[in-house]
PDB file of N, CA and C in Angstrom:
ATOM      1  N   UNK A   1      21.432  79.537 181.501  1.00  0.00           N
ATOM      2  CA  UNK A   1      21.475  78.204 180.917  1.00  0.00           C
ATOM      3  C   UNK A   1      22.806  78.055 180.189  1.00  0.00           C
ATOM      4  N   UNK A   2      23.739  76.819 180.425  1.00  0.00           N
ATOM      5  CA  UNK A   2      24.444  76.626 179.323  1.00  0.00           C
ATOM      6  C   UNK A   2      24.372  76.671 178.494  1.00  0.00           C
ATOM      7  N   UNK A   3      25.614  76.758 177.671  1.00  0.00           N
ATOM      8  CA  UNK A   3      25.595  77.000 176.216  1.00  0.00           C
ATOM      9  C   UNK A   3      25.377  75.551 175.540  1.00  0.00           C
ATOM     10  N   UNK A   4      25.824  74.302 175.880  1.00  0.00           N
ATOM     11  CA  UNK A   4      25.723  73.189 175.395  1.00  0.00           C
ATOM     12  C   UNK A   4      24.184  72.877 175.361  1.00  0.00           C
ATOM     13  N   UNK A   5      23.395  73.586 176.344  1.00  0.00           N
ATOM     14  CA  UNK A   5      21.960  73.306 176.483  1.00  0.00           C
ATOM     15  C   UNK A   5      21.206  73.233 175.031  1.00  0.00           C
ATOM     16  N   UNK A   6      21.790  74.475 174.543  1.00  0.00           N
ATOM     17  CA  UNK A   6      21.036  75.036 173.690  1.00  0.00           C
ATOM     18  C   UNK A   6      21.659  74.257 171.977  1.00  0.00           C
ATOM     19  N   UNK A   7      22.733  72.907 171.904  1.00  0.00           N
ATOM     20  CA  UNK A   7      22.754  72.408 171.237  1.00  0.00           C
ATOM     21  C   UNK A   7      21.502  71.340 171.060  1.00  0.00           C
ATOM     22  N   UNK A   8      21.924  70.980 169.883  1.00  0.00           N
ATOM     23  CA  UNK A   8      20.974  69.822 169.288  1.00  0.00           C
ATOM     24  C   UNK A   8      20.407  68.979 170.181  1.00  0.00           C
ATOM     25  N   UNK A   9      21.134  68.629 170.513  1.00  0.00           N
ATOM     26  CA  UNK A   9      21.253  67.201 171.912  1.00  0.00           C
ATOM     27  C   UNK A   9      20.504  67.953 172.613  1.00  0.00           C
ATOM     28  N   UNK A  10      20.818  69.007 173.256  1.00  0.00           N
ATOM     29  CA  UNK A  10      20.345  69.368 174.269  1.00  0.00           C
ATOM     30  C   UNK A  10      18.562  69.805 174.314  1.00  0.00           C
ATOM     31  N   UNK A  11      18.406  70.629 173.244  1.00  0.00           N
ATOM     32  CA  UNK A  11      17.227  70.754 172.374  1.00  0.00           C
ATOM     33  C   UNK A  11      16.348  69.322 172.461  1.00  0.00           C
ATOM     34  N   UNK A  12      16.814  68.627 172.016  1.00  0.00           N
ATOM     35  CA  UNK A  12      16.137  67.344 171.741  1.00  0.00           C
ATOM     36  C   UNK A  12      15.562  67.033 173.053  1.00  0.00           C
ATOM     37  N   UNK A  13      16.435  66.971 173.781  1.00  0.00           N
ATOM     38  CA  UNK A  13      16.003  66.209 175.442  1.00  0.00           C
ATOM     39  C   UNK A  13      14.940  66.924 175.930  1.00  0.00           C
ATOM     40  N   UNK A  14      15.146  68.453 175.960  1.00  0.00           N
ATOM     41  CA  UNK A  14      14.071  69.200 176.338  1.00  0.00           C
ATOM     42  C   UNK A  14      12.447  69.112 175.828  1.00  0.00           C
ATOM     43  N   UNK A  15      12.806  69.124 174.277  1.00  0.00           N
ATOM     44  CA  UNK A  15      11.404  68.978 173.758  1.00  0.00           C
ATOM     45  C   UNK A  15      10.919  67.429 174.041  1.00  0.00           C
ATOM     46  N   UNK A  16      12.018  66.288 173.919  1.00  0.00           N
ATOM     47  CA  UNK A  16      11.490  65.049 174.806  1.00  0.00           C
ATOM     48  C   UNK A  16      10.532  65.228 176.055  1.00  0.00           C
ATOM     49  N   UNK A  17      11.227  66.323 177.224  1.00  0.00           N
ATOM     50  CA  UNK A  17      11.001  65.913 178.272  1.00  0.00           C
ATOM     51  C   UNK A  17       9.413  66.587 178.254  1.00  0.00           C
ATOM     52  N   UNK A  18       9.121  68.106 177.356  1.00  0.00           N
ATOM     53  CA  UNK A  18       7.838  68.029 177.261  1.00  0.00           C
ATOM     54  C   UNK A  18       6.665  67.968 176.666  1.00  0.00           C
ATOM     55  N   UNK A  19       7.002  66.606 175.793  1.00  0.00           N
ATOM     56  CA  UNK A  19       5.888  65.803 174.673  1.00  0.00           C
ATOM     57  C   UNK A  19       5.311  64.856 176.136  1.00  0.00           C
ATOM     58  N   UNK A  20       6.586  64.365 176.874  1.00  0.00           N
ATOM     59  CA  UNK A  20       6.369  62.979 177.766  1.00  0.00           C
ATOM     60  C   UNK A  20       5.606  64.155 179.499  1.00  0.00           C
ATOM     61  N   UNK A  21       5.871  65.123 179.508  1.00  0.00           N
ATOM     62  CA  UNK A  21       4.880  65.877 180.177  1.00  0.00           C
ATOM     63  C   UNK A  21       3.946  66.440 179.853  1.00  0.00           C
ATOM     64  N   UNK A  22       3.365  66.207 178.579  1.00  0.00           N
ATOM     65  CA  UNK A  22       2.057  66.705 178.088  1.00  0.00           C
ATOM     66  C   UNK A  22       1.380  65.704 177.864  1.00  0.00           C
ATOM     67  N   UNK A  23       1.924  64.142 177.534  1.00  0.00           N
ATOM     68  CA  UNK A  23       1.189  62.824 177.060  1.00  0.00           C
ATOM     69  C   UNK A  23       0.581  61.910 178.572  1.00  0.00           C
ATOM     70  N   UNK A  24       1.452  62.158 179.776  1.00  0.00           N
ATOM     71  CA  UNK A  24       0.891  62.020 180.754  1.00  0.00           C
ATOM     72  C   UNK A  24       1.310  62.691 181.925  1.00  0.00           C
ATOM     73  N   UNK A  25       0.383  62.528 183.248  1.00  0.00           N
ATOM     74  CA  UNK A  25       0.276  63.746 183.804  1.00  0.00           C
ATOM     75  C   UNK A  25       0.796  62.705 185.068  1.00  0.00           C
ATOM     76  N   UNK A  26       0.039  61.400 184.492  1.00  0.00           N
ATOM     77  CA  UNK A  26       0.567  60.030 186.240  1.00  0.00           C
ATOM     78  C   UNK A  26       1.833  59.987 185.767  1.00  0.00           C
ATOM     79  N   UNK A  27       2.847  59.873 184.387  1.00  0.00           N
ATOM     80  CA  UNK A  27       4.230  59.911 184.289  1.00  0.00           C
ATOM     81  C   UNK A  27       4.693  60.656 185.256  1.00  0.00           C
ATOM     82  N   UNK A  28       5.607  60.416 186.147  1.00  0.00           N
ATOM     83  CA  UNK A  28       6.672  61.037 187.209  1.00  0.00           C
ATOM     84  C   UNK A  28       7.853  61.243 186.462  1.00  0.00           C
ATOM     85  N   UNK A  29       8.223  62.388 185.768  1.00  0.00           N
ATOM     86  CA  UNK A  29       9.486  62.363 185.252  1.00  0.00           C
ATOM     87  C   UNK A  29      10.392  63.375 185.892  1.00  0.00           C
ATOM     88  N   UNK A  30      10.809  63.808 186.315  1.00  0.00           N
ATOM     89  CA  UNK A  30      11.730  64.593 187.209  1.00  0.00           C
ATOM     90  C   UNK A  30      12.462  65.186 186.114  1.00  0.00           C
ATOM     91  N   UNK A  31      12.164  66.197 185.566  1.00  0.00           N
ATOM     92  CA  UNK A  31      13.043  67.062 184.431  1.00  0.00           C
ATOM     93  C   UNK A  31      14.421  67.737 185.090  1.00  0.00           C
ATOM     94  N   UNK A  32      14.274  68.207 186.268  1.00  0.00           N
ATOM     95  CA  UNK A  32      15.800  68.932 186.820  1.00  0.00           C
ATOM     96  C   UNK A  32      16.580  67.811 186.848  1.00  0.00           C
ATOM     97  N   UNK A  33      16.070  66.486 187.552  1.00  0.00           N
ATOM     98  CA  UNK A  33      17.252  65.169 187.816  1.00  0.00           C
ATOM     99  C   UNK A  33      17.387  65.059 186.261  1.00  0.00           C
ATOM    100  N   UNK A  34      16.614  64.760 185.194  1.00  0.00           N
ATOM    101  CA  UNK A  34      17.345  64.325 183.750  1.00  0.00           C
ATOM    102  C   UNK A  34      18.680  65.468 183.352  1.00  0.00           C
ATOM    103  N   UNK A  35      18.108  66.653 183.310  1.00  0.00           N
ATOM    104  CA  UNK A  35      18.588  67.655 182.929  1.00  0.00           C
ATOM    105  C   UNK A  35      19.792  68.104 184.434  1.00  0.00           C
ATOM    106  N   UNK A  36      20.110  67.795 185.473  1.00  0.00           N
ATOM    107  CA  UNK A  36      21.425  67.224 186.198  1.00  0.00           C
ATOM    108  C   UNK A  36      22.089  66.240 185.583  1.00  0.00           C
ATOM    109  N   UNK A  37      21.537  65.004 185.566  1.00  0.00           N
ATOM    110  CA  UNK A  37      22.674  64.382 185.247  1.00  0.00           C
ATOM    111  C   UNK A  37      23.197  64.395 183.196  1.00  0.00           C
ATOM    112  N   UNK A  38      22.140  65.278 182.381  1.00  0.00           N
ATOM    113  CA  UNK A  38      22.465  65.431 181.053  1.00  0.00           C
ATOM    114  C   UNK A  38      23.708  66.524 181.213  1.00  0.00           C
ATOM    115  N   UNK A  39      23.786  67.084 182.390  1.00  0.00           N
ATOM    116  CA  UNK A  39      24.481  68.700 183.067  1.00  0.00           C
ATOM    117  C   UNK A  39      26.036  67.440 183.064  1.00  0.00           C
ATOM    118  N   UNK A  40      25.795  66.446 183.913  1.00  0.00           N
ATOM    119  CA  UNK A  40      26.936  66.128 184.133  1.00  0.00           C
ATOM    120  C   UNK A  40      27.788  65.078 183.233  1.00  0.00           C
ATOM    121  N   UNK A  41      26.785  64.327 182.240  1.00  0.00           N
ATOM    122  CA  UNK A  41      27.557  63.593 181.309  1.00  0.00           C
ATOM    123  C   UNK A  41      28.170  65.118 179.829  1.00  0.00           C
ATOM    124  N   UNK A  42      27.488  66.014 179.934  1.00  0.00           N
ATOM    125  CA  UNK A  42      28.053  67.052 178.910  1.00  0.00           C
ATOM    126  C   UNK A  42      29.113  67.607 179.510  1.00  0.00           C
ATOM    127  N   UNK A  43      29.153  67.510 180.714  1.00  0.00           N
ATOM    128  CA  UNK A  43      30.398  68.192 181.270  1.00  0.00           C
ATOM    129  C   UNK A  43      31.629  67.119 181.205  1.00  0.00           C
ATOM    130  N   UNK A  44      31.391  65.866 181.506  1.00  0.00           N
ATOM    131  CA  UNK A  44      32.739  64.578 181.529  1.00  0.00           C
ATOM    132  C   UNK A  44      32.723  64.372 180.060  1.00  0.00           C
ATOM    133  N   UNK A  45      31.866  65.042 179.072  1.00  0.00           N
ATOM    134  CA  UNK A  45      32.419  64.648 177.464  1.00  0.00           C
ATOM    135  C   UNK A  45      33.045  66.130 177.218  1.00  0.00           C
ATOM    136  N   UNK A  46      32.391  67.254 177.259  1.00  0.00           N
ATOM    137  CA  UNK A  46      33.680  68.855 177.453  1.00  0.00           C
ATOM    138  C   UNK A  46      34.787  68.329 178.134  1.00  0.00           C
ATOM    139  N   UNK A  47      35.001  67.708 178.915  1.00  0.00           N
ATOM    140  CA  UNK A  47      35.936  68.007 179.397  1.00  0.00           C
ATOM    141  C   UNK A  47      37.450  66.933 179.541  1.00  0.00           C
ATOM    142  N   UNK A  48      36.799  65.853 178.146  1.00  0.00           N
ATOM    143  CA  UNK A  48      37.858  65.006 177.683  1.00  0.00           C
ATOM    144  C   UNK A  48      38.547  65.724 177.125  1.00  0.00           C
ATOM    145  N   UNK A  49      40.090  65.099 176.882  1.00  0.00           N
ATOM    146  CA  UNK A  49      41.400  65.776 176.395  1.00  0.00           C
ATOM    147  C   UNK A  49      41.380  65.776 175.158  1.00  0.00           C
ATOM    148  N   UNK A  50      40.501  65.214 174.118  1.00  0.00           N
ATOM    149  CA  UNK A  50      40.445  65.205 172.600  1.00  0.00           C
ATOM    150  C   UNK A  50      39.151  65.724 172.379  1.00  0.00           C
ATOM    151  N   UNK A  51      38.975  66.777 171.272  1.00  0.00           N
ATOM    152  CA  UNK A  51      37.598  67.312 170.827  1.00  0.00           C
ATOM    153  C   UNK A  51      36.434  66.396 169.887  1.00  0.00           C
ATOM    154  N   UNK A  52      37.246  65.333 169.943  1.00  0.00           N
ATOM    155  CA  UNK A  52      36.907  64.515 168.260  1.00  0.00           C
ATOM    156  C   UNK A  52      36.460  63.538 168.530  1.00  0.00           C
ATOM    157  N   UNK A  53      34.995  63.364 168.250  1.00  0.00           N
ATOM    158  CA  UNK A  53      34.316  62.305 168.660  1.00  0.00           C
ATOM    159  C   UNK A  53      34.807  61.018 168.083  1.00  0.00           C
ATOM    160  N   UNK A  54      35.529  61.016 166.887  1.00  0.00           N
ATOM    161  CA  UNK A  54      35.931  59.977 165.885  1.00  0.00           C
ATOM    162  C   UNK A  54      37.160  60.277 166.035  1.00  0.00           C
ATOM    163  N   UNK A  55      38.319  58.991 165.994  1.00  0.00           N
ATOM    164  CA  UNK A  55      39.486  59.688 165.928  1.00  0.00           C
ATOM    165  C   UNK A  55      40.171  59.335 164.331  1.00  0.00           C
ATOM    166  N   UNK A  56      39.575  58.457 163.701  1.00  0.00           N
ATOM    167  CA  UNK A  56      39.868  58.445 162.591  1.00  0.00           C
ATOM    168  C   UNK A  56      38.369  58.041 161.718  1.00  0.00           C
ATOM    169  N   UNK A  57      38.972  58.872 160.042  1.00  0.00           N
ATOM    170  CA  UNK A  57      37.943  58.548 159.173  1.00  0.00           C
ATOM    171  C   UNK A  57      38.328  57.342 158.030  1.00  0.00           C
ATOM    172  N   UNK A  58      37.519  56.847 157.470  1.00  0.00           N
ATOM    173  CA  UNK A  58      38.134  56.407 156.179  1.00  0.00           C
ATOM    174  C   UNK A  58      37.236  56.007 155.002  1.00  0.00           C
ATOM    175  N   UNK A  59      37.084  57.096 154.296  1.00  0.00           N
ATOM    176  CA  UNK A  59      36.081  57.046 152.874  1.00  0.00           C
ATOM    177  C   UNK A  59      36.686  56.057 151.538  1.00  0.00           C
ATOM    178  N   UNK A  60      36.208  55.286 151.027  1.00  0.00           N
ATOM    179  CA  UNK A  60      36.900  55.132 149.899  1.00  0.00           C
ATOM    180  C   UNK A  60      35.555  54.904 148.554  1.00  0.00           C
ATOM    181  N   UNK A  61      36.135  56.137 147.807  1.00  0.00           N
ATOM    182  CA  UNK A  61      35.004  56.507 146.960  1.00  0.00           C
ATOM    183  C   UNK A  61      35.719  57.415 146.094  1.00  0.00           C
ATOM    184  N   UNK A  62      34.534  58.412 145.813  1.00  0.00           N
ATOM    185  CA  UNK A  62      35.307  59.295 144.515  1.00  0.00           C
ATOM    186  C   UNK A  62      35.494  60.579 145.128  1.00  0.00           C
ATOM    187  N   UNK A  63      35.973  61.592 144.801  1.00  0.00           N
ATOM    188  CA  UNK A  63      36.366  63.157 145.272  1.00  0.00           C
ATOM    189  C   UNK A  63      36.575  63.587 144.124  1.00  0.00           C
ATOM    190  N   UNK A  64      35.283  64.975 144.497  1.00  0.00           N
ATOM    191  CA  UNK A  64      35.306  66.183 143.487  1.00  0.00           C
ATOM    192  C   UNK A  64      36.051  67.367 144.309  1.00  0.00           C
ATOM    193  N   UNK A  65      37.077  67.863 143.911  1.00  0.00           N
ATOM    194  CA  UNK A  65      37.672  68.946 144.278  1.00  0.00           C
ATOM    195  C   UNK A  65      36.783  70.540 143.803  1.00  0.00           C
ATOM    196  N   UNK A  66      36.198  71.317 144.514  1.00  0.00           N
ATOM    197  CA  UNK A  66      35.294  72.062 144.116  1.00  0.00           C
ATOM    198  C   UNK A  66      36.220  73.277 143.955  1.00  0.00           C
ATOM    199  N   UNK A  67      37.364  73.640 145.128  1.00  0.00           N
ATOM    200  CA  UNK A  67      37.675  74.964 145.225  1.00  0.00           C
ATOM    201  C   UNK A  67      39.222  74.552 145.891  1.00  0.00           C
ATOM    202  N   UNK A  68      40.074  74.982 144.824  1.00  0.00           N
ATOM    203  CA  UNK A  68      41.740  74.612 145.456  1.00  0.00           C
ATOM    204  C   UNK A  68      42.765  75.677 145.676  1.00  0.00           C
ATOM    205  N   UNK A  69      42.802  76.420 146.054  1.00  0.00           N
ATOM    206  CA  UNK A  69      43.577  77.620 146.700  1.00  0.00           C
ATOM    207  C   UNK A  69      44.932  77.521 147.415  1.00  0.00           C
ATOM    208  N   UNK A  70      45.414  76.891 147.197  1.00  0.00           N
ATOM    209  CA  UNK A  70      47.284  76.828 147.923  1.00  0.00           C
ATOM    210  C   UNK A  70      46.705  75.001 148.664  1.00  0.00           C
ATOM    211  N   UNK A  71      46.442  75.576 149.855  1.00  0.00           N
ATOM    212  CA  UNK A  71      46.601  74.660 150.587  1.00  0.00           C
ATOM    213  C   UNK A  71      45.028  74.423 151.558  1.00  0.00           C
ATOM    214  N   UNK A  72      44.363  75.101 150.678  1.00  0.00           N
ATOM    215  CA  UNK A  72      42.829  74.941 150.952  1.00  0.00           C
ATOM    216  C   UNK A  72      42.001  74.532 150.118  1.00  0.00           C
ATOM    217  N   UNK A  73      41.288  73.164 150.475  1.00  0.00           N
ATOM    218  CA  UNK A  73      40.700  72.937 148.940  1.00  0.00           C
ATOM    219  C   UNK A  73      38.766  72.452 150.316  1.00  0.00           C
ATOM    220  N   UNK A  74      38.200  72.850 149.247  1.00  0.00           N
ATOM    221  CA  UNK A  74      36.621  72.207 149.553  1.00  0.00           C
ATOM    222  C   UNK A  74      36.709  70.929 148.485  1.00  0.00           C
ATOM    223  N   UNK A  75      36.127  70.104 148.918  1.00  0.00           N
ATOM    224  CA  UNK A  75      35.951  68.677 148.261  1.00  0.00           C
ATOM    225  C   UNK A  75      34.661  68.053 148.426  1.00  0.00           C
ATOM    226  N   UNK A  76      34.158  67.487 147.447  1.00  0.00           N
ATOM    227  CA  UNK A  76      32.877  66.674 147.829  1.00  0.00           C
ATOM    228  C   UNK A  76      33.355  65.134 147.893  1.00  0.00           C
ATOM    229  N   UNK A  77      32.779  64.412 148.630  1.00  0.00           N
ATOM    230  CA  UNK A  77      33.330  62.925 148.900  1.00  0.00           C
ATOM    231  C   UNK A  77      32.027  61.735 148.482  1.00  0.00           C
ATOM    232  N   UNK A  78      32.232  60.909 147.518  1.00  0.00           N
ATOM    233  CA  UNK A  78      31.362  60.372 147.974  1.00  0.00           C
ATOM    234  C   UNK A  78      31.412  58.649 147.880  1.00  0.00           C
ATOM    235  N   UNK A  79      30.477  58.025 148.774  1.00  0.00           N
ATOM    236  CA  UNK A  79      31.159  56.564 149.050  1.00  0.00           C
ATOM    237  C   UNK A  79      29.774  55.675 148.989  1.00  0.00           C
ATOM    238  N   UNK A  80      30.104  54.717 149.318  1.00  0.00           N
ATOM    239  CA  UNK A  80      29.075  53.507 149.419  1.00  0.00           C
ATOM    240  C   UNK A  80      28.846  53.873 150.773  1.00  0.00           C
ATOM    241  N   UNK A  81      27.179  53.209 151.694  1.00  0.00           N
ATOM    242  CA  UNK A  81      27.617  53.440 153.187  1.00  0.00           C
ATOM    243  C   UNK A  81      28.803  52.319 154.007  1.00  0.00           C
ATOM    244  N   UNK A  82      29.295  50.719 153.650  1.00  0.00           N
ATOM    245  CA  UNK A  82      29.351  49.815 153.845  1.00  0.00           C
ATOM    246  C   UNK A  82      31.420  50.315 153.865  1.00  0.00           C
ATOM    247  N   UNK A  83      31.714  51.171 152.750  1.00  0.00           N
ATOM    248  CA  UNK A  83      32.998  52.050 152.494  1.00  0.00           C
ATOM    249  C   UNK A  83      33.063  53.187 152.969  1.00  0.00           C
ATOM    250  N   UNK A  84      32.673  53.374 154.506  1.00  0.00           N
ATOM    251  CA  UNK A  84      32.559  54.683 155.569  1.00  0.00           C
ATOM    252  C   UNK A  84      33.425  53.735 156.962  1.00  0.00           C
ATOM    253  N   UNK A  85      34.180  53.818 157.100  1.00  0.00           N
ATOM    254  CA  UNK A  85      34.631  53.287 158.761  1.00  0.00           C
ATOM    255  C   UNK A  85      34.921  54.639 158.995  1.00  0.00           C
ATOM    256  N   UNK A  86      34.459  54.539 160.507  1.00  0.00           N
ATOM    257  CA  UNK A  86      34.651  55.453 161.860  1.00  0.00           C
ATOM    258  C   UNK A  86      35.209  54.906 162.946  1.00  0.00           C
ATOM    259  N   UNK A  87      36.641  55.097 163.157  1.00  0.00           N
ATOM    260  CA  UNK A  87      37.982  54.431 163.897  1.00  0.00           C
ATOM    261  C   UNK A  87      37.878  52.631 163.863  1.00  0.00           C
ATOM    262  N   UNK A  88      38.114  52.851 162.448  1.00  0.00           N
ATOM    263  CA  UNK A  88      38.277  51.262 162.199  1.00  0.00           C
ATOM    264  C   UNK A  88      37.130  50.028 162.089  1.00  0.00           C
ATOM    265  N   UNK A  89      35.724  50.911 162.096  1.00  0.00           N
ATOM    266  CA  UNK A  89      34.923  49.976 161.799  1.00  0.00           C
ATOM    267  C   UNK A  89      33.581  50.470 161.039  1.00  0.00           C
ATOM    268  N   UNK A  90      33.172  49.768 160.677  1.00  0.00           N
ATOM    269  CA  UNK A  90      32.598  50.434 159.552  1.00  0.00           C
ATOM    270  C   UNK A  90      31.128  50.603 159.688  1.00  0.00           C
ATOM    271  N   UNK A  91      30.933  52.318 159.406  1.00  0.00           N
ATOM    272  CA  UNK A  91      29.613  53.051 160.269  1.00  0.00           C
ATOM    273  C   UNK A  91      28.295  52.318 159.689  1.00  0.00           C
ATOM    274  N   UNK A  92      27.534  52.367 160.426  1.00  0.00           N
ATOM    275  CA  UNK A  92      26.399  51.691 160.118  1.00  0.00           C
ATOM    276  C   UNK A  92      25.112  52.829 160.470  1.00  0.00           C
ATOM    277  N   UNK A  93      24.819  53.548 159.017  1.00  0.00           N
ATOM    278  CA  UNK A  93      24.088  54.626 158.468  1.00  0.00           C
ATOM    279  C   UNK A  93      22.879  54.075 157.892  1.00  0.00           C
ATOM    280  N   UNK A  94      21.629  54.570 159.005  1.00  0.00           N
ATOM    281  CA  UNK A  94      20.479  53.986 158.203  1.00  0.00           C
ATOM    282  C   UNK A  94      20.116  55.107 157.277  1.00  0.00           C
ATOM    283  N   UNK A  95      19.943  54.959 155.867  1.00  0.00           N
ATOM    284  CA  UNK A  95      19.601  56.029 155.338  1.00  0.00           C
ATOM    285  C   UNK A  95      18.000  55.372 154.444  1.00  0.00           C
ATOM    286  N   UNK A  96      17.626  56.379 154.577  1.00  0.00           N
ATOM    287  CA  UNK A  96      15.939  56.409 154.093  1.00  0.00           C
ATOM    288  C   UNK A  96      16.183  56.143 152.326  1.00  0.00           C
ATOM    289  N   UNK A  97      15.509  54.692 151.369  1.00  0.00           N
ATOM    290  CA  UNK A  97      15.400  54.556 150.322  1.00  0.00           C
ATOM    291  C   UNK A  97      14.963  55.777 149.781  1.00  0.00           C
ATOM    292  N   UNK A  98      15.643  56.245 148.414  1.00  0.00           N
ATOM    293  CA  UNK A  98      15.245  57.334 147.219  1.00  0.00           C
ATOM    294  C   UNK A  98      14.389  56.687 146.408  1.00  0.00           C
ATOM    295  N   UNK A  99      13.646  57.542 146.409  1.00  0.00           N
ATOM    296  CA  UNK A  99      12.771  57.196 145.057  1.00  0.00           C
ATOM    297  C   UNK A  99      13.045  56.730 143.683  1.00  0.00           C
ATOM    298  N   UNK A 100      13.030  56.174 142.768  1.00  0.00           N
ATOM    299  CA  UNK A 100      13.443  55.969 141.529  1.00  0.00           C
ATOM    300  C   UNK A 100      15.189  55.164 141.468  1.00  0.00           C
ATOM    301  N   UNK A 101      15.681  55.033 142.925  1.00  0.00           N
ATOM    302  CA  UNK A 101      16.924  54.484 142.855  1.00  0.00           C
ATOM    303  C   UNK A 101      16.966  52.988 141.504  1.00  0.00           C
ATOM    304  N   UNK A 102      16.200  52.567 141.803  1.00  0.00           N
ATOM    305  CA  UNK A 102      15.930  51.097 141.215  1.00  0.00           C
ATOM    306  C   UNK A 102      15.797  51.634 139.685  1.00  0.00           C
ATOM    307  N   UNK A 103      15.701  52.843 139.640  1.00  0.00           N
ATOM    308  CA  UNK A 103      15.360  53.128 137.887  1.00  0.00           C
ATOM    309  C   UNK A 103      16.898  53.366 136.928  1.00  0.00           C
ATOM    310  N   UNK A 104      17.611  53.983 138.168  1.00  0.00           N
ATOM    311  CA  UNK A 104      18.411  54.689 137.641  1.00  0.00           C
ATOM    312  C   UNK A 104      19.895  53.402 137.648  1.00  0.00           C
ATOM    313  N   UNK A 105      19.590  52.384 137.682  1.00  0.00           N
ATOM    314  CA  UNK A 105      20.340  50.857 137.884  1.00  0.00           C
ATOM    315  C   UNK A 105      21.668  50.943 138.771  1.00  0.00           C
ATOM    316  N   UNK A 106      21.546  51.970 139.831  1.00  0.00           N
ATOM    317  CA  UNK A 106      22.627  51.841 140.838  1.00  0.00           C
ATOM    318  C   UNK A 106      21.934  50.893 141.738  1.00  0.00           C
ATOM    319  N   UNK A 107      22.975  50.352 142.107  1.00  0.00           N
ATOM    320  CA  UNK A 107      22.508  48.859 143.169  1.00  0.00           C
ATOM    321  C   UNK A 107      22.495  49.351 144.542  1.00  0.00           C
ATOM    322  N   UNK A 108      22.926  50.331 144.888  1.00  0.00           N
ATOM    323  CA  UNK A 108      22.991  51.046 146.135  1.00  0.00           C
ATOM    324  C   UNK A 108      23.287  52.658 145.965  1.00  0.00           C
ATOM    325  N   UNK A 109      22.418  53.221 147.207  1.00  0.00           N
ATOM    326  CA  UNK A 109      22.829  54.801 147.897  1.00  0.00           C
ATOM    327  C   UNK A 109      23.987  54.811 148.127  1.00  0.00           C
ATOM    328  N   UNK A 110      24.796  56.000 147.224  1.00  0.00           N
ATOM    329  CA  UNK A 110      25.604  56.599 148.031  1.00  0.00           C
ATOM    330  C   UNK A 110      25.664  58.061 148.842  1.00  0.00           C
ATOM    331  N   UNK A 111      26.646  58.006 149.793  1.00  0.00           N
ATOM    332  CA  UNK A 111      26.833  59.043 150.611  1.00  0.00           C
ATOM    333  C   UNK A 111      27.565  60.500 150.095  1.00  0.00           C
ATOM    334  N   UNK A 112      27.437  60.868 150.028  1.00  0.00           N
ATOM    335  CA  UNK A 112      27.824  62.436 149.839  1.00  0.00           C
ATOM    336  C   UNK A 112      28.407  63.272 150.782  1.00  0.00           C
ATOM    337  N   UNK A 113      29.629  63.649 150.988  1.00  0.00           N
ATOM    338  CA  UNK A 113      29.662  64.179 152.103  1.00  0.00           C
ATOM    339  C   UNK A 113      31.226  65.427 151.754  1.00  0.00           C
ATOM    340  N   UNK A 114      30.619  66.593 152.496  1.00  0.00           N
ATOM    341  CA  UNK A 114      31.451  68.368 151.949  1.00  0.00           C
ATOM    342  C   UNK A 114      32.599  68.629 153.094  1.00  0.00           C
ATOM    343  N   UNK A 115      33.826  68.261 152.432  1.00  0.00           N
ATOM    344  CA  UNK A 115      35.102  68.670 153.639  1.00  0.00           C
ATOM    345  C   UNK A 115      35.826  69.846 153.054  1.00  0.00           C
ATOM    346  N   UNK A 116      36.095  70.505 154.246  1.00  0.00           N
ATOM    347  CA  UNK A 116      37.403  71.743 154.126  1.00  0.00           C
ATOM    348  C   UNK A 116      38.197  71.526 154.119  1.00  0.00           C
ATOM    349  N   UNK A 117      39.556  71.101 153.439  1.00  0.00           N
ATOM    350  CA  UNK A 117      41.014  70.423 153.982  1.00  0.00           C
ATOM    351  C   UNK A 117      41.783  72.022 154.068  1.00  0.00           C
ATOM    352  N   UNK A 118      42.341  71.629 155.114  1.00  0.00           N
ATOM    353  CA  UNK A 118      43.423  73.021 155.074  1.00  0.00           C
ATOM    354  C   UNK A 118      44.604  72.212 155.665  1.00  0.00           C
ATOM    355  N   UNK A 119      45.751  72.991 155.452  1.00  0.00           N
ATOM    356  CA  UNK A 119      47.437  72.165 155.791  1.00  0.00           C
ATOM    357  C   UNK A 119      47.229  72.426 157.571  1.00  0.00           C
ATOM    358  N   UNK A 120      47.837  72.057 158.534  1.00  0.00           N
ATOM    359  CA  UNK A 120      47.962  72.533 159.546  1.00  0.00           C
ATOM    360  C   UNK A 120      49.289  73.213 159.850  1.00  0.00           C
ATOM    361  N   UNK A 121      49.261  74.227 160.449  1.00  0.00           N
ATOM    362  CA  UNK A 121      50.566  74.804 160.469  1.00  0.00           C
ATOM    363  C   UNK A 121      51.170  74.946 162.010  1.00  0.00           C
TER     364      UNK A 121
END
């Protein structure tokens, strides 16, 4: 089995394919044809010339610098969801209401999110 199989995605489809072969038996689902052509859209996304599903980010929020070492720092980021664009437009993150948000008089969730910056050399 590939190695991509055994990602998330790939995981997912599988246990899809047998909830929907255990819930019915008249369902005709052809698991090798899904799992061919899941074979061949993972292979035409491996095998684009950029690794990066996003080609640009853009947070605008606050940053906690946790750990700064020359030219390596860990950072925590955090933003509104509405102040997240992903190549120029701005991501649209359903995130599940917190409890007590309404107590604590923030008018909205924010996002949280842990980067490695290193220089490239």
């Amino acid at each position: 089995m590939d190695g991509y199989r055994q990602t998330l995605l790939g995981r997912a489809l599988a246990d899809a394919l047998r909830e929907l072969e255990e819930e019915s038996d008249a369902l005709e689902v052809d698991g090798d044809l899904l799992f061919s052509l899941f074979d061949v859209a993972m292979q035409a996304e491996l095998g684009r010339e950029t690794p990066f599903t996003h080609e640009s980010v853009e947070l605008t929020g606050q940053l906690t610098a946790f750990n700064r070492f020359l030219d390596d720092w860990s950072v925590q980021a955090r933003a509104l969801p509405q102040d997240i664009r992903l190549n120029h437009c701005v991501a649209d993150l359903h995130l599940p209401q917190q409890q007590g948000q309404e107590k604590d008089g923030e008018g909205e969730q924010a996002v949280a999110v842990r980067l490695k910056l290193r220089r490239r050399t």
